[in-house]
Protein backbone atom coordinates (compact mmCIF):
# COMPACT_ATOMS: atom_id res chain seq x y z
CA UNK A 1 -32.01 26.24 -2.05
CA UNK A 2 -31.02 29.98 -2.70
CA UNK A 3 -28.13 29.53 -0.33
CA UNK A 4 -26.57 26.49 -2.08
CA UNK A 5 -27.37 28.25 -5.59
CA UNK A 6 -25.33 31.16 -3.78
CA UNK A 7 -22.45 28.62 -2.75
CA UNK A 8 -22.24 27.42 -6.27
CA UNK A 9 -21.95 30.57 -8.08
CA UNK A 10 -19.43 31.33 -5.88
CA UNK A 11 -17.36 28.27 -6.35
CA UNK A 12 -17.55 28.68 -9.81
CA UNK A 13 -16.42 31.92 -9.90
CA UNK A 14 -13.89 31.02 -8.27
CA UNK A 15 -12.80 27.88 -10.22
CA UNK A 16 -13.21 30.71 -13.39
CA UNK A 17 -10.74 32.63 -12.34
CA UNK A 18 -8.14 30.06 -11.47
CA UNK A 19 -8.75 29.19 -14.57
CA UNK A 20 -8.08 32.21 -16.01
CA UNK A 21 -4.60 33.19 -13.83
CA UNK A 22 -3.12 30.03 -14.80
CA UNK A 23 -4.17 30.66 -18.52
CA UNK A 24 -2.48 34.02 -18.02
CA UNK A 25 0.84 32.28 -16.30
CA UNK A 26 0.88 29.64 -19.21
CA UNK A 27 0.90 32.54 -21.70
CA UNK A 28 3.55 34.38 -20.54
CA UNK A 29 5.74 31.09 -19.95
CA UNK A 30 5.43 30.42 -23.60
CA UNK A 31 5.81 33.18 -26.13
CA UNK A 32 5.99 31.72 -29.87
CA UNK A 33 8.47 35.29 -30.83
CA UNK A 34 10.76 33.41 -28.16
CA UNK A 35 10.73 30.42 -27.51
CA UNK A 36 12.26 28.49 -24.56
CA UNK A 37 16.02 27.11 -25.14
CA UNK A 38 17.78 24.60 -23.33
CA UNK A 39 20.65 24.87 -21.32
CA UNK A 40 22.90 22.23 -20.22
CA UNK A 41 21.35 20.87 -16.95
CA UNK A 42 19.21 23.90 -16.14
CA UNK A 43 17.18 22.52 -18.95
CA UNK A 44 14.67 24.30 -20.94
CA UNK A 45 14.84 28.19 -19.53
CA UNK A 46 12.51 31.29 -21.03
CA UNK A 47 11.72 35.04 -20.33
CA UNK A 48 13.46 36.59 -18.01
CA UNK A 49 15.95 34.36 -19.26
CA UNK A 50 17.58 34.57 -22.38
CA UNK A 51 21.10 33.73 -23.97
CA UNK A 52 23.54 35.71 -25.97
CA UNK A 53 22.03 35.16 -29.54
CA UNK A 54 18.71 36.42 -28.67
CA UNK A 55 19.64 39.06 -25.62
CA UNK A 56 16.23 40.79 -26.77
CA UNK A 57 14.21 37.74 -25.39
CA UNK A 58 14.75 38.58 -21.64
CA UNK A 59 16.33 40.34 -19.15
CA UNK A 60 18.98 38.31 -17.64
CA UNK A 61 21.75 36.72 -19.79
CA UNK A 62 23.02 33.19 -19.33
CA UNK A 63 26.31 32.09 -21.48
CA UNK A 64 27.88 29.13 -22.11
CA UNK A 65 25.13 26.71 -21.86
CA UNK A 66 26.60 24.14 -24.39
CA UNK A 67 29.49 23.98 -21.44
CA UNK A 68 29.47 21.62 -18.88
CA UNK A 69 28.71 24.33 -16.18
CA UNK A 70 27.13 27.49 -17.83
CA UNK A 71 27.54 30.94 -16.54
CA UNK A 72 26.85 34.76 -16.06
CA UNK A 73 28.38 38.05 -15.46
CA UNK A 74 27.18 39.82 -12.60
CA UNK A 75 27.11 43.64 -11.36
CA UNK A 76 29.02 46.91 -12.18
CA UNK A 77 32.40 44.80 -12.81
CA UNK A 78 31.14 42.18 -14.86
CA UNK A 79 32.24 39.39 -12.92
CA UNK A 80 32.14 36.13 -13.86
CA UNK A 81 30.26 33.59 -11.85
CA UNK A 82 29.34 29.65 -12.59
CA UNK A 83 25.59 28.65 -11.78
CA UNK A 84 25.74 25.70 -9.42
CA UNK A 85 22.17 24.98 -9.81
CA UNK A 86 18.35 26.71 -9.58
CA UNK A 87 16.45 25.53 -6.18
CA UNK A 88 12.77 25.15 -6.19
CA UNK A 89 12.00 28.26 -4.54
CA UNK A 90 13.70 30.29 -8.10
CA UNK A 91 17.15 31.06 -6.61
CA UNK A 92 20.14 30.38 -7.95
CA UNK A 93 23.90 29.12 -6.72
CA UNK A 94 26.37 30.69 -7.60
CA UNK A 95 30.37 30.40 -7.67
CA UNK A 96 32.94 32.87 -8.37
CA UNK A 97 35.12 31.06 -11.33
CA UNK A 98 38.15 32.09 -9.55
CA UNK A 99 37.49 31.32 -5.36
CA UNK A 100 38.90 28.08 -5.41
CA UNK A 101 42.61 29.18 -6.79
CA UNK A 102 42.28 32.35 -4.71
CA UNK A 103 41.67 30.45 -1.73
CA UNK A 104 44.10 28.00 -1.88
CA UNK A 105 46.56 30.68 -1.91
CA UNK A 106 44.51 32.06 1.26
CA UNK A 107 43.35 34.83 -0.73
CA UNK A 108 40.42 37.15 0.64
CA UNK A 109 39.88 38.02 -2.90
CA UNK A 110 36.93 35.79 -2.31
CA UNK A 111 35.11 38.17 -0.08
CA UNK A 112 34.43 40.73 -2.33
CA UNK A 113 32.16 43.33 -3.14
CA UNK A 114 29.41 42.67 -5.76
CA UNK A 115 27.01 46.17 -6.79
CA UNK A 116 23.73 44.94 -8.52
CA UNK A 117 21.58 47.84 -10.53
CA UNK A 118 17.93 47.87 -9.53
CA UNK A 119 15.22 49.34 -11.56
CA UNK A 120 11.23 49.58 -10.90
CA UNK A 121 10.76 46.52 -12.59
CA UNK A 122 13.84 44.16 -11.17
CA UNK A 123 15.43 44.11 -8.26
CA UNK A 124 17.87 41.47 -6.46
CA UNK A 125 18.56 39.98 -2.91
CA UNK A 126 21.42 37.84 -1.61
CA UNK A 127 20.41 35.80 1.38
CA UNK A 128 22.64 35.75 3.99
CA UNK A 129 23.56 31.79 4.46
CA UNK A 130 26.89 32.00 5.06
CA UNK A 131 29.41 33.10 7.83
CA UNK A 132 32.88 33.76 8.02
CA UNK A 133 34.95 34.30 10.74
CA UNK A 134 38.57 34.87 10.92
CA UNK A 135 40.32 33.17 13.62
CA UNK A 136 43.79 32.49 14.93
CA UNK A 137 46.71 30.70 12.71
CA UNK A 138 46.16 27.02 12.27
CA UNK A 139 42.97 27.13 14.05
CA UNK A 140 41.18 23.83 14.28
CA UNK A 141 37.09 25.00 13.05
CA UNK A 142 34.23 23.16 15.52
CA UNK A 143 31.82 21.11 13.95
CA UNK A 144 29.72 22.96 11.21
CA UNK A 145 33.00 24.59 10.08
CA UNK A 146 35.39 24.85 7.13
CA UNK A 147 38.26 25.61 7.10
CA UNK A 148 39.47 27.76 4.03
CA UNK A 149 43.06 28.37 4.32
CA UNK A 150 45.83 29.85 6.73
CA UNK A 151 48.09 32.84 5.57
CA UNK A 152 51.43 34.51 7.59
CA UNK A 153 49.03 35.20 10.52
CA UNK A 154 45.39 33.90 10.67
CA UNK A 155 42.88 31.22 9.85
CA UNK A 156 39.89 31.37 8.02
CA UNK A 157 36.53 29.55 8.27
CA UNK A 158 33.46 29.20 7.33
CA UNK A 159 30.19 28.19 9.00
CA UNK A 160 27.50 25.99 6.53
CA UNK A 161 25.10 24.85 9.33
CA UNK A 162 21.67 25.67 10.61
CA UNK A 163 21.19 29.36 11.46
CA UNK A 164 18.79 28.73 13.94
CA UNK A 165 21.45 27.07 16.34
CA UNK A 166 24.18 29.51 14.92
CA UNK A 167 27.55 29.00 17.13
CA UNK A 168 30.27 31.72 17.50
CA UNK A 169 33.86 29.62 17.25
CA UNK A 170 35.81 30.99 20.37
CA UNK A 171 38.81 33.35 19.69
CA UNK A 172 37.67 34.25 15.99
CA UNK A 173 36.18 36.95 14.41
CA UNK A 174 33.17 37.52 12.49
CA UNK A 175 33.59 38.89 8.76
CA UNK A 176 30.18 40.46 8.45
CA UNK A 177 28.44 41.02 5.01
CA UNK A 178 26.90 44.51 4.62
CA UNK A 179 24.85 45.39 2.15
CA UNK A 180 24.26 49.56 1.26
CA UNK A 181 21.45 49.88 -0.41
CA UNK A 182 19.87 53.03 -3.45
CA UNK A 183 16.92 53.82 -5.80
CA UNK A 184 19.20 52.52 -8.68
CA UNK A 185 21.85 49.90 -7.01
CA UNK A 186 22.66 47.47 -4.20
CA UNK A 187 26.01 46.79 -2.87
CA UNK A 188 27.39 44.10 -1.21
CA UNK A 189 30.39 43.96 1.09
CA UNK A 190 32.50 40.84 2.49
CA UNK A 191 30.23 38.92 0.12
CA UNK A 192 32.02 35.16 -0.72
CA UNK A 193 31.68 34.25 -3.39
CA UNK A 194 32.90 30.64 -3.26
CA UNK A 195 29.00 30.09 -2.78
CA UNK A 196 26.49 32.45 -2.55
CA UNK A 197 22.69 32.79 -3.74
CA UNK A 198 21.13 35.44 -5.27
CA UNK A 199 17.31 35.96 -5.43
CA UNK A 200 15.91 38.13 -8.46
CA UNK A 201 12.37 40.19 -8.49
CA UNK A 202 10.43 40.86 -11.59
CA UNK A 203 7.06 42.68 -11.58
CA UNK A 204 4.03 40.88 -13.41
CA UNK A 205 3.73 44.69 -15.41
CA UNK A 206 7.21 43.16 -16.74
CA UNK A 207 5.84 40.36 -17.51
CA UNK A 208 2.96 41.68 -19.22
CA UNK A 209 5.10 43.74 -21.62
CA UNK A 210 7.18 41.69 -22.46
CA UNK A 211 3.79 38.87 -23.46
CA UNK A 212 2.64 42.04 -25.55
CA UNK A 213 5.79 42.13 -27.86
CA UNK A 214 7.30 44.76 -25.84
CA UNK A 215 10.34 45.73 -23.59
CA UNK A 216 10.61 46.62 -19.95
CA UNK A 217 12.62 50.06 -19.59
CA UNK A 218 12.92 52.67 -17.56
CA UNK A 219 12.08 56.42 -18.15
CA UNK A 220 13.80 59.80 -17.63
CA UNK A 221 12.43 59.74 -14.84
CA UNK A 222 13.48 56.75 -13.45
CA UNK A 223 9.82 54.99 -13.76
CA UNK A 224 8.77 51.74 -15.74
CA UNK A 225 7.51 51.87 -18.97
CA UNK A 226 6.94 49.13 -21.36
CA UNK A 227 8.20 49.92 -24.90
CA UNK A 228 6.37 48.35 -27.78
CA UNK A 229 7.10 48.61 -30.95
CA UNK A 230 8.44 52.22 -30.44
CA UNK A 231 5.56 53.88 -27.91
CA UNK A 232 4.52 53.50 -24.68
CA UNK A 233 2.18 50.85 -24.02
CA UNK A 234 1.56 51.06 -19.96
CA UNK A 235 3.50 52.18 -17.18
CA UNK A 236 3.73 52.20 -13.28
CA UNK A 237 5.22 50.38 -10.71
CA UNK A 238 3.81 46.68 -10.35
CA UNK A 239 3.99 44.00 -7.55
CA UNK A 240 7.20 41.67 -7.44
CA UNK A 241 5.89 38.29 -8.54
CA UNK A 242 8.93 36.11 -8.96
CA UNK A 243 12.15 35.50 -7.53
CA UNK A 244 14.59 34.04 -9.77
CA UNK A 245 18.76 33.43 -9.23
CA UNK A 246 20.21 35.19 -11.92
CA UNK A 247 22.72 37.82 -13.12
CA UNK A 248 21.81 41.11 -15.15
CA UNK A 249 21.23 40.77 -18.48
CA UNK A 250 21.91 43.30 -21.36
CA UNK A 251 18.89 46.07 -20.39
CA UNK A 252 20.08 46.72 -17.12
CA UNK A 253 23.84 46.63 -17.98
């Protein structure tokens, strides 16, 4: 009897504190100070979200949502991007506004370089899903393959199939994106931006300022700490809890 009375507790305890952690995760998900707006087919988006009226309600800003395609500036340069749509796992597609003119003039405009600033509390990723190659002048791509455009003197493809069986066309050459990483930015290099992903991090000590009525900034020092109401309410550097496919907002910018 002592055992099961053991096996209960237990279960119970644990139960409790499910409980609890999705309590937690329902409070932060709904703050009354700022509320969730919607926004066009994304639908109804919140903290780290936020759009240009209230910029102090999140960390990443997304624009023209009463547009049939909203979008977001990204990086150092401010470039313009459309969002394409949010999978399930919180990353978000993304299209430069300007690849498909560029590339119908055969333009590598396309493959550009995009910097992202990083701070304790955010940080970004872009997952490699794409390939490009550059091949020879009217080159015919394999299966798996599009073809972007031709110019004076080559071809150039790109590969949107599996990675695990992931061919190399013969006679072409592969444009390969590089990424040069800091404490305060990350570059990326040969990045196209006709369709690309990008994965953001935010730390639950974020998220817990911001529930508190505060701000997530960064120090002097180059260390989190959460501003509320002019003092410091905690600081430190927290675990990433939540990728999310976004631009940077105002704070980081």
């Amino acid at each position: 009897m002592a055992h099961i009375s053991y096996v209960l507790a237990f279960l119970l305890s644990v139960l409790f504190l499910l409980l609890l952690c999705l309590a937690q995760e329902d409070r932060r998900l709904n703050i009354p100070r700022c509320p969730r707006f919607s926004c066009g087919f994304l639908g109804n988006i919140g903290f780290p979200f936020s759009n240009r009226t209230h910029q102090e309600c999140g960390l990443l800003v997304v624009d023209n949502c009463t547009e049939p395609v909203p979008s977001i500036q990204l990086g150092k340069q401010r470039q313009w991007f459309n969002i394409k749509g949010i999978s399930q796992d919180n990353t978000l597609e993304l299209k430069d506004k300007n690849s498909e003119e560029e590339f119908h003039n055969c333009s590598r405009k396309s493959l550009k370089n995009l910097t992202l600033p990083i701070s304790p509390f955010l940080s970004f990723n872009v997952p490699d899903k794409l390939a490009g190659f550059q091949c020879p002048l009217n080159y015919t791509p394999p299966k798996n393959f599009n073809h972007l455009c031709n110019n004076s003197q080559n071809s150039y493809i790109l590969y949107w199939g599996p990675f695990n069986v992931f061919p190399r066309p013969p006679n072409c050459s592969r444009i390969n994106l590089q990424v040069n990483k800091t404490e305060t930015s990350i570059e990326y290099s040969y990045l196209y931006t006709g369709s690309f992903s990008v994965e953001v991090n935010v730390t639950d000590e974020c998220y817990d300022c911001f529930s508190a009525g505060g701000q997530c900034k960064t120090d002097s020092n180059g260390n989190f700490n959460c501003s509320v109401t002019g003092r410091t309410n905690f600081s430190g550097n927290g675990k990433l809890r939540l990728k999310l496919g976004i631009g940077v907002g105002n704070t980081l910018l």
